[in-house]
C-alpha atoms as a PDB file:
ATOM      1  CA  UNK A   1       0.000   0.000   0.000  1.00  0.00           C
ATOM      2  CA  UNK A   2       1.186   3.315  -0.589  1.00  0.00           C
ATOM      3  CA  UNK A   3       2.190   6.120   2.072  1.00  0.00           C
ATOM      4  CA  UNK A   4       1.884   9.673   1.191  1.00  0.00           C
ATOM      5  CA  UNK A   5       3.629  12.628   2.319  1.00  0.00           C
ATOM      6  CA  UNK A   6       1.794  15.510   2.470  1.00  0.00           C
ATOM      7  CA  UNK A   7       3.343  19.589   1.738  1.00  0.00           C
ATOM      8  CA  UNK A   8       1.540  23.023   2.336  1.00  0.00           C
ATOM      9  CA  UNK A   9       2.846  26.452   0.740  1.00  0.00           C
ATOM     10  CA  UNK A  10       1.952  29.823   1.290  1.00  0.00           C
ATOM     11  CA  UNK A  11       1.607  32.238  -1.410  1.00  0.00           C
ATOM     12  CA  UNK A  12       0.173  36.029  -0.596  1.00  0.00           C
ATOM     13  CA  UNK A  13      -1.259  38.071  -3.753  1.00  0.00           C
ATOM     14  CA  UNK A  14      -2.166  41.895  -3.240  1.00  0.00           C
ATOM     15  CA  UNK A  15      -4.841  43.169  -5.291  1.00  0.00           C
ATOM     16  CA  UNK A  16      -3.017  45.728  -5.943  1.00  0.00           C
ATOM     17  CA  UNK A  17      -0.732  44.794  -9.258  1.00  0.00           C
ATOM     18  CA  UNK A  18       0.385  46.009 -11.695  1.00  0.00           C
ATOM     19  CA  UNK A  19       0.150  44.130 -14.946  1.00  0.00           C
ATOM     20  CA  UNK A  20       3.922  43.925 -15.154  1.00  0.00           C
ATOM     21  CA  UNK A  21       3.902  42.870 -11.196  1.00  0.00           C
ATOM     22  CA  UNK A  22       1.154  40.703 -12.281  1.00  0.00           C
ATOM     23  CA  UNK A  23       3.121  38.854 -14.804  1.00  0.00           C
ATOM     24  CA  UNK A  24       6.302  38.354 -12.630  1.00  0.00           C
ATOM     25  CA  UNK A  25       4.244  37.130 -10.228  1.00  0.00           C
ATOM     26  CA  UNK A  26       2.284  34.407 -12.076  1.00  0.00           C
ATOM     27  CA  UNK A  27       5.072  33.549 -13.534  1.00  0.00           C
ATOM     28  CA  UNK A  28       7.532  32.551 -10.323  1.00  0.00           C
ATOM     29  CA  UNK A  29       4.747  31.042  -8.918  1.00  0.00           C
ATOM     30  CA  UNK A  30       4.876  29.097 -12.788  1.00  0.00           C
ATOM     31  CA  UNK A  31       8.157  27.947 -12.062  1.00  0.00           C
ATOM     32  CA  UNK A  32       7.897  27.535  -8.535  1.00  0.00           C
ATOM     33  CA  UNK A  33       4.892  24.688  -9.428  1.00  0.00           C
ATOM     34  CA  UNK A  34       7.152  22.970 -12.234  1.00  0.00           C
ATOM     35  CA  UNK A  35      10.030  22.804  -9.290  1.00  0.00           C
ATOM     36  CA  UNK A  36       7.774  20.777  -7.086  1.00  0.00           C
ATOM     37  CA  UNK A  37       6.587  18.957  -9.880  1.00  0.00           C
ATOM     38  CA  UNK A  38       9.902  17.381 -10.577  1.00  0.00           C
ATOM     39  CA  UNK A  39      10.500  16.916  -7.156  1.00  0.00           C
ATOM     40  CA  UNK A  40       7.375  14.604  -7.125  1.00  0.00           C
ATOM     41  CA  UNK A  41       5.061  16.735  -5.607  1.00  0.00           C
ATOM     42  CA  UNK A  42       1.699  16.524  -6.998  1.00  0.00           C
ATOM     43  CA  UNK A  43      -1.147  19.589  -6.492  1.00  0.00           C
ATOM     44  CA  UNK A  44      -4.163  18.689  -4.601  1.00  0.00           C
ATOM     45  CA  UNK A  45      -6.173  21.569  -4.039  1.00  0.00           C
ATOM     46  CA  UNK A  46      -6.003  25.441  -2.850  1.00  0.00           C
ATOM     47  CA  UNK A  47      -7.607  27.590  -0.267  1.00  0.00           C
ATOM     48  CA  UNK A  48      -7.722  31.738  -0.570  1.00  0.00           C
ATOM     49  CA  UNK A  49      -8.014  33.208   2.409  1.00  0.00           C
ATOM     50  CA  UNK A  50      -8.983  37.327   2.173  1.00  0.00           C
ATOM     51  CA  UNK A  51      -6.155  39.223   4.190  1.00  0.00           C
ATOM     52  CA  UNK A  52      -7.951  42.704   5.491  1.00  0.00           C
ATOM     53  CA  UNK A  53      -5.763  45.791   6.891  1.00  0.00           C
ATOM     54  CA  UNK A  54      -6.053  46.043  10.073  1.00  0.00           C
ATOM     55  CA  UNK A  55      -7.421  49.496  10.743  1.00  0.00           C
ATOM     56  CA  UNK A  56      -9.884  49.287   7.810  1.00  0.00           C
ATOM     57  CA  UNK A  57     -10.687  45.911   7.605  1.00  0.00           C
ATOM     58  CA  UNK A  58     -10.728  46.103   3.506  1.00  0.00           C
ATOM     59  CA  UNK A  59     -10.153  43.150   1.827  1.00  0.00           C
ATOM     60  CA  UNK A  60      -6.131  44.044   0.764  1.00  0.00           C
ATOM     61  CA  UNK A  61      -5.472  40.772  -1.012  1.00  0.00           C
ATOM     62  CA  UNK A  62      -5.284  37.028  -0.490  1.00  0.00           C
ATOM     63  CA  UNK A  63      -3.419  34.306   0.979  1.00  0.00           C
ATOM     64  CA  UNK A  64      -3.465  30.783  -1.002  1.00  0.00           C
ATOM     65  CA  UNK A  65      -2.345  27.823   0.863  1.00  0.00           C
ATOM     66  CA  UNK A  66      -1.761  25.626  -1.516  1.00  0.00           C
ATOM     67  CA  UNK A  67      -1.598  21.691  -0.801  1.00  0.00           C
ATOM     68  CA  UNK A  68       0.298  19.035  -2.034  1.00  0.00           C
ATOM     69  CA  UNK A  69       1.509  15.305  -2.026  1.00  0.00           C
ATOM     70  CA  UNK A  70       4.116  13.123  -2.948  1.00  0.00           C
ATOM     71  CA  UNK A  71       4.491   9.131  -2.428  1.00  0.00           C
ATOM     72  CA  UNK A  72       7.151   8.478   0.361  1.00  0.00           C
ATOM     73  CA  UNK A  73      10.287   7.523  -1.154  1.00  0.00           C
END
């Protein structure tokens, strides 16, 4: 039977880009993703949570934790 590991990551995105932030953004992430990939690690899901400033309470952007597993080697 097969045993899993399991790994989380954090990634934060403001809603406040640029479209030339934007694309440096996507794209690290893009090559952060293919690096786990060929470690093994497969994408399961993600979760956006809404991060709010803490005097207004305005949505300011969003934290993903994004989930992921590998077979144990």
């Amino acid at each position: 039977m097969a045993k899993w590991e399991y790994k989380v990551e954090a990634v934060e995105v403001t809603d406040k880009w640029s479209s030339k932030k934007q694309a440096k953004e996507v794209e690290k992430l893009h090559n952060r993703l293919n690096e786990l990939g060929t470690e093994g690690w497969e994408m399961l899901s993600y979760e956006s949570i809404p991060t709010v400033g803490a005097i207004t309470g305005n949505v300011k952007g969003y934290a993903y934790l994004v989930f992921f597993k590998r077979e144990m080697r």
